[in-house]
C-alpha atoms as a PDB file:
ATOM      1  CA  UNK A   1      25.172  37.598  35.104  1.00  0.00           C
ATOM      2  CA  UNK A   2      28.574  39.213  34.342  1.00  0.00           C
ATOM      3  CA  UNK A   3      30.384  35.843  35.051  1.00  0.00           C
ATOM      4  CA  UNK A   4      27.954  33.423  33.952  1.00  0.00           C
ATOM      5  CA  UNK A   5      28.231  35.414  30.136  1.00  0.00           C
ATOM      6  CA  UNK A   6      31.815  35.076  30.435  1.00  0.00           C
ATOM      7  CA  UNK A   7      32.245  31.242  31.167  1.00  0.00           C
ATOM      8  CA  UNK A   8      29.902  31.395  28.584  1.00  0.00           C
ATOM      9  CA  UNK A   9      31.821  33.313  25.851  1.00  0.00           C
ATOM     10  CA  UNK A  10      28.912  35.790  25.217  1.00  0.00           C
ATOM     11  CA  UNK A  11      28.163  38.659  24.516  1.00  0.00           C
ATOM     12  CA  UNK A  12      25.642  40.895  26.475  1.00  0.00           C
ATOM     13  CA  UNK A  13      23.916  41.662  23.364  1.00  0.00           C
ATOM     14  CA  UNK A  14      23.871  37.884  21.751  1.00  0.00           C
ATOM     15  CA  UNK A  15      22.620  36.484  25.304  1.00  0.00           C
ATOM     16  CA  UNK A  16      19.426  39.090  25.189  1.00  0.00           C
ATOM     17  CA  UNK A  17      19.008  38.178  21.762  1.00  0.00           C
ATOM     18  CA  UNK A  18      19.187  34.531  21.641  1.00  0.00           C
ATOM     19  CA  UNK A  19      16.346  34.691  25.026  1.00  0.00           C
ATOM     20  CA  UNK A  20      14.119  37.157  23.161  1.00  0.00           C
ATOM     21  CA  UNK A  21      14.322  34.649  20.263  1.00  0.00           C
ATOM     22  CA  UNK A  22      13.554  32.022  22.292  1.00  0.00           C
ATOM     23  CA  UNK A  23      10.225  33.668  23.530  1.00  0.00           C
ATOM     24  CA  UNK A  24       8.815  34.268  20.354  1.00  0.00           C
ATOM     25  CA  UNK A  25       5.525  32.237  19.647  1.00  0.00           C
ATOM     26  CA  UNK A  26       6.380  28.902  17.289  1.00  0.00           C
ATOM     27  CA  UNK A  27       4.415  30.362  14.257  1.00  0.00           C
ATOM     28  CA  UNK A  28       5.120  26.439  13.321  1.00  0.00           C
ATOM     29  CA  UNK A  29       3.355  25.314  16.535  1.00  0.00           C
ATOM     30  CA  UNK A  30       0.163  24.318  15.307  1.00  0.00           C
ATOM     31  CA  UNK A  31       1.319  22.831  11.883  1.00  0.00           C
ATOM     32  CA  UNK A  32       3.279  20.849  13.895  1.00  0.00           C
ATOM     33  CA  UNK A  33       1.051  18.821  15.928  1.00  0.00           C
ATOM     34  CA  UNK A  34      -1.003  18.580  12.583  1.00  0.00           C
ATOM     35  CA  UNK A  35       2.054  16.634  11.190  1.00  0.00           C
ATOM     36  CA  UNK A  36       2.861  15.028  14.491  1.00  0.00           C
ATOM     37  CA  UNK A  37      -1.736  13.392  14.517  1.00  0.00           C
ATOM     38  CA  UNK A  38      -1.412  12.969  10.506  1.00  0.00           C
ATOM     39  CA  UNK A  39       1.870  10.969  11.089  1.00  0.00           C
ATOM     40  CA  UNK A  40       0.371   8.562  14.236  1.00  0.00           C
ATOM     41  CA  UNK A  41      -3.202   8.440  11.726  1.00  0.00           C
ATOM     42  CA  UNK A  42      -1.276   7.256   8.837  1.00  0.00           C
ATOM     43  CA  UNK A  43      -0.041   4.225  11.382  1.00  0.00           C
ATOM     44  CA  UNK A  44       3.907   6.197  10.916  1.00  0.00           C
ATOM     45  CA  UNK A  45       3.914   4.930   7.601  1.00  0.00           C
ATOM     46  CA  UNK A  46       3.481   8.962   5.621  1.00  0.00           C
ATOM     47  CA  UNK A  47       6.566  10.635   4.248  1.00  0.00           C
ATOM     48  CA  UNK A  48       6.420  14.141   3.415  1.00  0.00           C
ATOM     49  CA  UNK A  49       4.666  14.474   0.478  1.00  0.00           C
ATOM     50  CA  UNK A  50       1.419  12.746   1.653  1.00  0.00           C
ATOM     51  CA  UNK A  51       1.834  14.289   4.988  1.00  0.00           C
ATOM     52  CA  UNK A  52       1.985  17.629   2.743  1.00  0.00           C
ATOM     53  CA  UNK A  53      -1.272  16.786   0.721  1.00  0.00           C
ATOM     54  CA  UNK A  54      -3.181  15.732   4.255  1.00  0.00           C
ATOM     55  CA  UNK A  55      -2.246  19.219   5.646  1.00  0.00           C
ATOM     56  CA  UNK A  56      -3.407  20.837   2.705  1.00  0.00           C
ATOM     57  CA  UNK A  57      -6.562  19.701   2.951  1.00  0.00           C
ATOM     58  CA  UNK A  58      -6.952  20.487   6.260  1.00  0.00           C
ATOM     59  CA  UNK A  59      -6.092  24.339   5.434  1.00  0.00           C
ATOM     60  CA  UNK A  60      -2.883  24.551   5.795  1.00  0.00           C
ATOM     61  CA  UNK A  61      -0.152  26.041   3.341  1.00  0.00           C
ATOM     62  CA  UNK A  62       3.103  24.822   3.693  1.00  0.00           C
ATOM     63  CA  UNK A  63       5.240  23.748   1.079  1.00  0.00           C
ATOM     64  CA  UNK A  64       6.438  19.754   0.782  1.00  0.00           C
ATOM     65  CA  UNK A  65      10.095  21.531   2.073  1.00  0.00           C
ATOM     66  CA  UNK A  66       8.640  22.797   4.907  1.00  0.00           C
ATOM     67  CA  UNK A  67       7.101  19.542   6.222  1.00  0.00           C
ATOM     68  CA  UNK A  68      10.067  17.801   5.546  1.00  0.00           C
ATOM     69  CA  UNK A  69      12.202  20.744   7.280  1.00  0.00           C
ATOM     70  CA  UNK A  70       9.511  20.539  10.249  1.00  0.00           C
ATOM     71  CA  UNK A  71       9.406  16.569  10.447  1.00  0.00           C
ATOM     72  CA  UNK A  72      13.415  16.196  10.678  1.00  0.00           C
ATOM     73  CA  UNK A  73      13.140  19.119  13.852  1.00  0.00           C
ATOM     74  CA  UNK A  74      10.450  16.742  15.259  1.00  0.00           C
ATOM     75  CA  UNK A  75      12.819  13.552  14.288  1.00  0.00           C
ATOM     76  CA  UNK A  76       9.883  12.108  12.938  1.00  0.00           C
ATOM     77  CA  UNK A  77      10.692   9.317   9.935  1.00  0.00           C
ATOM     78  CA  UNK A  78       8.305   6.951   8.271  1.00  0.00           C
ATOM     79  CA  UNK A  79       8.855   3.397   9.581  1.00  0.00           C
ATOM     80  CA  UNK A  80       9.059   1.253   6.768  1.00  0.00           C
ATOM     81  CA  UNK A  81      10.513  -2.373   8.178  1.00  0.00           C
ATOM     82  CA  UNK A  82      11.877  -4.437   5.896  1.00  0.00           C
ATOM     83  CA  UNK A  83      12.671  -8.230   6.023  1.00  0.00           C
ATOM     84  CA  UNK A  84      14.472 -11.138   3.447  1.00  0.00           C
ATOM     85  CA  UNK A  85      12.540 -13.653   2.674  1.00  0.00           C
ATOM     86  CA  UNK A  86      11.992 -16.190   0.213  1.00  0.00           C
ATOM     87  CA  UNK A  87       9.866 -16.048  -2.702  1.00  0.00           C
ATOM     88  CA  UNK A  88       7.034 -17.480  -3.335  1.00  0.00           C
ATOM     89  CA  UNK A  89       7.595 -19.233  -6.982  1.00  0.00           C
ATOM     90  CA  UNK A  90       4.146 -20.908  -8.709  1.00  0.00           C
ATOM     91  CA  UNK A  91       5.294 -21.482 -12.031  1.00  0.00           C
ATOM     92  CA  UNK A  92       5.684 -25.552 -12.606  1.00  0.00           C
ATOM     93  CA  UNK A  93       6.076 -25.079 -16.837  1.00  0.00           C
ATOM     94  CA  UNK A  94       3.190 -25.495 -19.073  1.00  0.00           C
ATOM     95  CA  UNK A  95       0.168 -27.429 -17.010  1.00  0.00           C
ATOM     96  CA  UNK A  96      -2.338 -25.610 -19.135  1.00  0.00           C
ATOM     97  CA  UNK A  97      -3.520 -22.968 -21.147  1.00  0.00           C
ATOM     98  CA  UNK A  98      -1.296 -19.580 -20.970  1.00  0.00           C
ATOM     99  CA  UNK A  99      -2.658 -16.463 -21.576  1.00  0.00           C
ATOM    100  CA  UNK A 100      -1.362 -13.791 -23.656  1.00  0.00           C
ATOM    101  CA  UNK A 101      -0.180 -10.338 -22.088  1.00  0.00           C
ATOM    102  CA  UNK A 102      -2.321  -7.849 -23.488  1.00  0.00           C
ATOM    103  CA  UNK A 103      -1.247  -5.182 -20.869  1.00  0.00           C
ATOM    104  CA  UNK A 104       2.769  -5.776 -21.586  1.00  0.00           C
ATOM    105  CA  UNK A 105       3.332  -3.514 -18.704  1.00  0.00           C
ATOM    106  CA  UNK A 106       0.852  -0.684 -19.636  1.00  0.00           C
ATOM    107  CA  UNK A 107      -0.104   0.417 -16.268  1.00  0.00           C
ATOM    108  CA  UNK A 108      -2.647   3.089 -17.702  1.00  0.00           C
ATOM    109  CA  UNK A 109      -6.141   2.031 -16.763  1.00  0.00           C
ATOM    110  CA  UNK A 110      -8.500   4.708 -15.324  1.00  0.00           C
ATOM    111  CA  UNK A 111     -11.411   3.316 -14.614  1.00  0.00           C
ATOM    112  CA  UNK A 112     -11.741   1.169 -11.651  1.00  0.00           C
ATOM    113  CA  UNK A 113     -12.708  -2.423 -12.609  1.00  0.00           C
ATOM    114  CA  UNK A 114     -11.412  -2.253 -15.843  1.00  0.00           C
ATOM    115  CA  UNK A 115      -7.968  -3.433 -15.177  1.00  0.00           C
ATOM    116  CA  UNK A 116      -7.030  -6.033 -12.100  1.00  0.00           C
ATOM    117  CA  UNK A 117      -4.067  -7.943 -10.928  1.00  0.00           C
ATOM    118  CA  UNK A 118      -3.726 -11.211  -8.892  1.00  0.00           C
ATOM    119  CA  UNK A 119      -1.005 -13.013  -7.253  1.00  0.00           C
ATOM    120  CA  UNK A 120       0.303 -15.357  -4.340  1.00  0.00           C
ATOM    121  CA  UNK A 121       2.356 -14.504  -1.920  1.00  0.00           C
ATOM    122  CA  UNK A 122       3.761 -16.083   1.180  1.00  0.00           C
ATOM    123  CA  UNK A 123       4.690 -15.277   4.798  1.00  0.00           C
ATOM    124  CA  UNK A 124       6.131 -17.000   7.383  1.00  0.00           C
ATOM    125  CA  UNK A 125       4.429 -17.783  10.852  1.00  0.00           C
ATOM    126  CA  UNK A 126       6.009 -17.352  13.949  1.00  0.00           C
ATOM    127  CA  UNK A 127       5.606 -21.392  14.005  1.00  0.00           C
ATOM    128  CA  UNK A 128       8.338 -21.421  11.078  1.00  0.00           C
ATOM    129  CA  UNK A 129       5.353 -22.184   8.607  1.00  0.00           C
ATOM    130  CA  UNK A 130       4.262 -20.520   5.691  1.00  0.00           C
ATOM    131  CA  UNK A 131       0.800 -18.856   5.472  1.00  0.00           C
ATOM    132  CA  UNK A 132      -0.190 -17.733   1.597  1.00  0.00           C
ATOM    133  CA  UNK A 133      -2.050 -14.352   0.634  1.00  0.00           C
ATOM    134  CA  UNK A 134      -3.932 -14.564  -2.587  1.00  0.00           C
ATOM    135  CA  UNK A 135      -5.262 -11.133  -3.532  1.00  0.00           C
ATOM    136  CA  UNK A 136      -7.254  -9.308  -6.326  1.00  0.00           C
ATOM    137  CA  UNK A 137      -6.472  -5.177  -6.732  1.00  0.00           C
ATOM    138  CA  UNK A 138      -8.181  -2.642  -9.084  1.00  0.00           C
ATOM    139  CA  UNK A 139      -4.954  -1.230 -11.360  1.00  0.00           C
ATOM    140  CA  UNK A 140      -7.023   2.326 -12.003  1.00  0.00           C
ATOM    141  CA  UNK A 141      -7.427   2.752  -7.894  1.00  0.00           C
ATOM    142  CA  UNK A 142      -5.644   0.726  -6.174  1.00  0.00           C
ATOM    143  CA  UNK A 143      -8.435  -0.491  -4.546  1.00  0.00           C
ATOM    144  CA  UNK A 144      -7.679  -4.327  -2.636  1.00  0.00           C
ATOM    145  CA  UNK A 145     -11.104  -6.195  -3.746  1.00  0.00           C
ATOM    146  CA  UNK A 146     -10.380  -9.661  -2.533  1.00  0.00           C
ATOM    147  CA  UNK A 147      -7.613 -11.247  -0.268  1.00  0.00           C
ATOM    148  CA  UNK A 148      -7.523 -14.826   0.909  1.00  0.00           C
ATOM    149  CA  UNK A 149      -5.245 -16.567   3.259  1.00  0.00           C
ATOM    150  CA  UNK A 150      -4.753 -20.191   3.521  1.00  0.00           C
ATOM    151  CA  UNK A 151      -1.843 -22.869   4.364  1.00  0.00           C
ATOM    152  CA  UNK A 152      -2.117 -23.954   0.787  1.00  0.00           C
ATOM    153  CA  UNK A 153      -0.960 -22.193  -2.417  1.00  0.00           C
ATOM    154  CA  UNK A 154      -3.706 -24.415  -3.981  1.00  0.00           C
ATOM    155  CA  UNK A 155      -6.420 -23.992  -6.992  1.00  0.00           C
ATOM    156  CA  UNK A 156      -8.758 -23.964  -3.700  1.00  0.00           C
ATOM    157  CA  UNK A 157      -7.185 -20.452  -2.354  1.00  0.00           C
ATOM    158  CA  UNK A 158      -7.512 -19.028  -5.688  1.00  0.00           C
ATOM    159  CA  UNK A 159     -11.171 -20.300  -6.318  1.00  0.00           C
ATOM    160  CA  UNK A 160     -11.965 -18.775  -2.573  1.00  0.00           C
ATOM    161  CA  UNK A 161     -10.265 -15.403  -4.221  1.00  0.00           C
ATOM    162  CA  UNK A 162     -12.322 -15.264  -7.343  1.00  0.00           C
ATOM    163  CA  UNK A 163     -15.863 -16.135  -5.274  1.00  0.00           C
ATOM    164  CA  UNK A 164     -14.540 -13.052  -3.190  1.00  0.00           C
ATOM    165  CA  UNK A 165     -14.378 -11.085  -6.028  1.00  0.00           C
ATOM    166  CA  UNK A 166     -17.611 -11.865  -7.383  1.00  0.00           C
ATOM    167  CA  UNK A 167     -19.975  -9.559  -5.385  1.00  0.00           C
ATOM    168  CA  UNK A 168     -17.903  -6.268  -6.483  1.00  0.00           C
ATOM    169  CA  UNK A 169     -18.240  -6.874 -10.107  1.00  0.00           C
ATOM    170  CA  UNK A 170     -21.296  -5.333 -11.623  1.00  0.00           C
ATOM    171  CA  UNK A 171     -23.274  -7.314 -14.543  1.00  0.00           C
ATOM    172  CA  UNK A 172     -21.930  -5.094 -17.406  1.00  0.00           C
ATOM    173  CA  UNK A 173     -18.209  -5.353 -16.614  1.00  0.00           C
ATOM    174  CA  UNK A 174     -16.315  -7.396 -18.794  1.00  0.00           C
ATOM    175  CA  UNK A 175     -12.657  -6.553 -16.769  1.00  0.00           C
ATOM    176  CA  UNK A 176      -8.956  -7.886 -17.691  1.00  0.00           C
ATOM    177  CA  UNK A 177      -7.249 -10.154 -14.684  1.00  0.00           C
ATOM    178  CA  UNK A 178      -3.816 -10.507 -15.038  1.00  0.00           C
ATOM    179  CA  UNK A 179      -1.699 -12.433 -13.486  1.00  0.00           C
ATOM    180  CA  UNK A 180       1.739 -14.626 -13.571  1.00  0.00           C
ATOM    181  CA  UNK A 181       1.821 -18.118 -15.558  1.00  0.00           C
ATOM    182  CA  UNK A 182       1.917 -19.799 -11.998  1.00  0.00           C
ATOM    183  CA  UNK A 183       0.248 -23.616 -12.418  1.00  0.00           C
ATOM    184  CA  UNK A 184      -3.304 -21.962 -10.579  1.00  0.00           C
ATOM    185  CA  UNK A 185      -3.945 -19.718 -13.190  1.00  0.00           C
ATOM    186  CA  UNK A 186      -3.385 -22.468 -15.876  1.00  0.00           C
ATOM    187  CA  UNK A 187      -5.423 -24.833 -15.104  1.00  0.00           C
ATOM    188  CA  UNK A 188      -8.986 -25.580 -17.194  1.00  0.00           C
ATOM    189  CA  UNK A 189     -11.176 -24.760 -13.834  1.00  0.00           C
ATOM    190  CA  UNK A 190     -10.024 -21.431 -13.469  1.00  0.00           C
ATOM    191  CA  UNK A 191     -10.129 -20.041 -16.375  1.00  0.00           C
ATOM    192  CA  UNK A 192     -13.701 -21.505 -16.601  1.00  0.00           C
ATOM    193  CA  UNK A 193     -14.182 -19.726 -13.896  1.00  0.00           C
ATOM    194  CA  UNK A 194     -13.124 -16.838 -15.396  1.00  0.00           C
ATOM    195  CA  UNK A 195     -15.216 -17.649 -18.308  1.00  0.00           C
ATOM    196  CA  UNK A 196     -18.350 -17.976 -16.459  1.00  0.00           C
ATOM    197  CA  UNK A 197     -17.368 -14.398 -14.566  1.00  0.00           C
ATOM    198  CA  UNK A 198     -16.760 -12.300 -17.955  1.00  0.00           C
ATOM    199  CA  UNK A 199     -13.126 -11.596 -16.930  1.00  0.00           C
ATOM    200  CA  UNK A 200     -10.742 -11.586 -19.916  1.00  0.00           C
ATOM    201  CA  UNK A 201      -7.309 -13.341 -18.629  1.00  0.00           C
ATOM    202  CA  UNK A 202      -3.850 -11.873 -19.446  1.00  0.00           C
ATOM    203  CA  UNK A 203      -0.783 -13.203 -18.165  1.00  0.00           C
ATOM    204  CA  UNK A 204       2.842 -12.074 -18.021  1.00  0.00           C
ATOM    205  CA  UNK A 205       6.009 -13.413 -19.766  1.00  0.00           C
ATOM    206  CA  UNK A 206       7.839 -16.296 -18.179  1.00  0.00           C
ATOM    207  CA  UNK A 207       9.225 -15.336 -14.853  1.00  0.00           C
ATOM    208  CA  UNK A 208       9.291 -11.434 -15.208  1.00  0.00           C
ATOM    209  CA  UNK A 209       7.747 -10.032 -12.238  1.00  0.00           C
ATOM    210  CA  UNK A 210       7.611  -6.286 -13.826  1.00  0.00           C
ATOM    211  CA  UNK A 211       4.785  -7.310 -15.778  1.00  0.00           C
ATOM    212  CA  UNK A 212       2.402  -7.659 -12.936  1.00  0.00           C
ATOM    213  CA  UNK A 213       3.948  -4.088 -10.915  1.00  0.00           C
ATOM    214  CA  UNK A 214       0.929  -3.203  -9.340  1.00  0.00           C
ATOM    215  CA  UNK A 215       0.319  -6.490  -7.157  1.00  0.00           C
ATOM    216  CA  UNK A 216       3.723  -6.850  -7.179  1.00  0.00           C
ATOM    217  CA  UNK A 217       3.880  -3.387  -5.364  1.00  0.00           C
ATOM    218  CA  UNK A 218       0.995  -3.958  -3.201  1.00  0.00           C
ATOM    219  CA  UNK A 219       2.298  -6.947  -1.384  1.00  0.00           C
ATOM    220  CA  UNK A 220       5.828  -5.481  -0.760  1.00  0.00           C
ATOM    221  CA  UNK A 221       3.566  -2.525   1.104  1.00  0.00           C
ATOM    222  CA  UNK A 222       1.278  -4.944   2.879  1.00  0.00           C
ATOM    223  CA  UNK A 223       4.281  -6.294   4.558  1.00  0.00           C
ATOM    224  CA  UNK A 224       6.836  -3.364   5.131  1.00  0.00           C
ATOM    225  CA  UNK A 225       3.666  -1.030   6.203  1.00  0.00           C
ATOM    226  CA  UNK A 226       1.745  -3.941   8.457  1.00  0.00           C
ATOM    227  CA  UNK A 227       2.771  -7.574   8.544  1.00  0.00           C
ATOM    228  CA  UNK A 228       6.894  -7.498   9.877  1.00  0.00           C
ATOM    229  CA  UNK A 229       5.580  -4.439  12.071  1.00  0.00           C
ATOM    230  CA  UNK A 230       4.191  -7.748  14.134  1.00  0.00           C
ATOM    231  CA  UNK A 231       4.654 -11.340  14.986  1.00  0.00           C
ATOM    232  CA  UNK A 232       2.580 -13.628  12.897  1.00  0.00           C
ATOM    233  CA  UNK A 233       1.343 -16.364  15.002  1.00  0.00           C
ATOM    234  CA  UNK A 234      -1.600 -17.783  13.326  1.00  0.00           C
ATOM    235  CA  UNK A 235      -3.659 -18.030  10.161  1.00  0.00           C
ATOM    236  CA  UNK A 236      -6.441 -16.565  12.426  1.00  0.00           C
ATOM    237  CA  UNK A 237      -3.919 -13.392  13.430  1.00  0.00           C
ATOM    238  CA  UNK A 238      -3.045 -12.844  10.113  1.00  0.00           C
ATOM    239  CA  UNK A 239      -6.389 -12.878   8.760  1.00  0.00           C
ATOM    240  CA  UNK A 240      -7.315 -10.472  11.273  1.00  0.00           C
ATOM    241  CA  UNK A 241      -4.305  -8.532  10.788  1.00  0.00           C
ATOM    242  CA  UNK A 242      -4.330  -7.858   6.794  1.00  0.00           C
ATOM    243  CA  UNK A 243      -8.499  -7.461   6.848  1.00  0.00           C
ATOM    244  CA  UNK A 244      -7.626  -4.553   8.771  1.00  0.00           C
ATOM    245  CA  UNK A 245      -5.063  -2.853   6.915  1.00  0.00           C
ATOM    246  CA  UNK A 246      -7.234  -3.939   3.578  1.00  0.00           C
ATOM    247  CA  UNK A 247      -9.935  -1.563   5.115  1.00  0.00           C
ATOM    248  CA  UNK A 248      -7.318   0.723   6.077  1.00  0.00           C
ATOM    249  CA  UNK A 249      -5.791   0.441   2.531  1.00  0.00           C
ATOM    250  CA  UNK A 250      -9.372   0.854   0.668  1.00  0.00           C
ATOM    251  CA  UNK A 251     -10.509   3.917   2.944  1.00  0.00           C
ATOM    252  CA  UNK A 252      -7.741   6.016   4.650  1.00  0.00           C
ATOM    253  CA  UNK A 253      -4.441   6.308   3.288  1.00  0.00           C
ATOM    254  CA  UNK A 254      -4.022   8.327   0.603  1.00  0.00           C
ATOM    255  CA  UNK A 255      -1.807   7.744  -2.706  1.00  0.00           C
ATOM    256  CA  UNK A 256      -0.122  10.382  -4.372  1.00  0.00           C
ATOM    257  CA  UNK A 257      -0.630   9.132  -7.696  1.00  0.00           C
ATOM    258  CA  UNK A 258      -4.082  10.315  -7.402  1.00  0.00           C
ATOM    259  CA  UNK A 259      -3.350  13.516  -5.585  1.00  0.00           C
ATOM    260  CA  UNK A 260      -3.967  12.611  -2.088  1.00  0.00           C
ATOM    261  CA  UNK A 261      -6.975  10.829  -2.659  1.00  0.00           C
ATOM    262  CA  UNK A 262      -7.855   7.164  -1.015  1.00  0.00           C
ATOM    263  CA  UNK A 263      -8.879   4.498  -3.530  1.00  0.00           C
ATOM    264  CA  UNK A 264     -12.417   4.794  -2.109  1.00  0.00           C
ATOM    265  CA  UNK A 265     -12.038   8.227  -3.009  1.00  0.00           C
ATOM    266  CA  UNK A 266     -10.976   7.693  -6.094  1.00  0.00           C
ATOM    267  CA  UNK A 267     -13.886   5.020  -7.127  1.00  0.00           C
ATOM    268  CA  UNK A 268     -16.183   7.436  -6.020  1.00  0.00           C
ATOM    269  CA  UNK A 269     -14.535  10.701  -8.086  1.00  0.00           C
ATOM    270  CA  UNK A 270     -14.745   8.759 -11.120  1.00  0.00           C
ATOM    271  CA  UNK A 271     -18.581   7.407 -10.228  1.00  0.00           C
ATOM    272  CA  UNK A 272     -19.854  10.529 -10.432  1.00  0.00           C
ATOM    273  CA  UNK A 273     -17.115  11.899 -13.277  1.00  0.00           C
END
């Protein structure tokens, strides 16, 4: 013992020290596989803060510094993957009828179905083709309430979208859908559509993306959190693919703007509010 302390460079007293320390219990042991199954549950996608709020509500009290202190130990990150590609660009000038932008970037809706958002966007397919995701969200809870996925940005796709939509929108609603001033959301058969659905249309300025944030944001998720996480080799796939990370969108993860609550949570909170 005498010699191996001296190659060493110990002390007696440091050596007994650093071993007694290294028996102790981990009083961290069991919040840490509670990150470690929150972290694989939230499909590695949770930084600290929601990890925090998840282990909160399962009775544990730890500070957001302390998960973030325990998850760098653990080397545990949130894989975000990120990927350029082009835009998907609708606008074609005036083709019809453009809406004014009543919101003008007032992101303040509370009750779900009050407020919703709708854009394109595209992916490509591991066949070097683009596939195009129409969707519909609920601004107040982020809820996803229609998605549609075709080979065709066309007035088709966003007809499919609105018939989606449909079902979810009780009798009495009379909600706002805004959207860009892409040539779909122009023309005179949508917004009879909309018409004949109660829906009040708004639509943003000329090319500014800000003023339609909350799709905007919920694409850029969709495909740092699911889509370039895989290899997108068919319409079919990808249908099957986002349908399963809407559900897991709608009813698992958790959004801090609403203090760890889902969107399904959210709906319901304000239901019975």
């Amino acid at each position: 013992m005498r010699q191996l302390l001296k190659v060493l460079h110990l002390k007696r007293a440091t050596y007994y020290d650093r071993l007694k320390r290294n028996e102790k219990p981990d009083k961290y042991a069991r919040l840490k596989n509670e990150i470690k199954k929150i972290f694989v549950q939230s499909k590695q996608t949770y930084g600290y803060r929601r990890i925090q709020l998840c282990t909160e509500r399962d009775g544990f009290k730890a500070s957001p510094d302390t998960i973030l202190k325990l998850m760098n130990e653990m080397g545990i990150r949130p894989n975000m993957y990120s990927r350029h590609t082009s835009k998907y660009r609708s606008y074609k000038g005036k083709v019809g009828e453009v809406a004014p932008n009543i919101l003008n970037q007032r992101f303040n809706a509370t009750q779900p179905l009050s407020v919703l958002h709708t854009d394109v966007t595209q992916v490509r397919l591991t066949n070097q083709k683009w596939a195009y995701i129409s969707a519909i969200i609920d601004e107040a809870s982020r809820s996803v309430l229609a998605v549609k996925i075709s080979a065709h940005p066309d007035k088709k796709l966003i007809k499919a979208t609105l018939n989606s939509l449909k079902p979810k929108l009780p009798d009495d609603t009379f909600p706002i859908l805004h959207s860009d001033q892409g040539w779909q959301y122009q023309i005179k058969s949508y917004r009879h559509k909309l018409h004949k659905m109660h829906i009040i249309q708004s639509m943003s300025r000329k090319g500014n993306c800000h003023d339609n944030a909350p799709i905007e944001s919920w694409f850029n998720l969709l495909k740092r959190e699911c889509l370039y996480r895989h290899s997108l080799k068919s319409l079919t796939s990808l249908r099957r693919l986002v349908a399963r990370y809407v559900k897991w969108f709608n009813t698992e993860r958790i959004t801090l703007i609403h203090g760890g609550l889902t969107p399904a949570e959210y709906c319901q909170k304000m239901l019975v509010a």
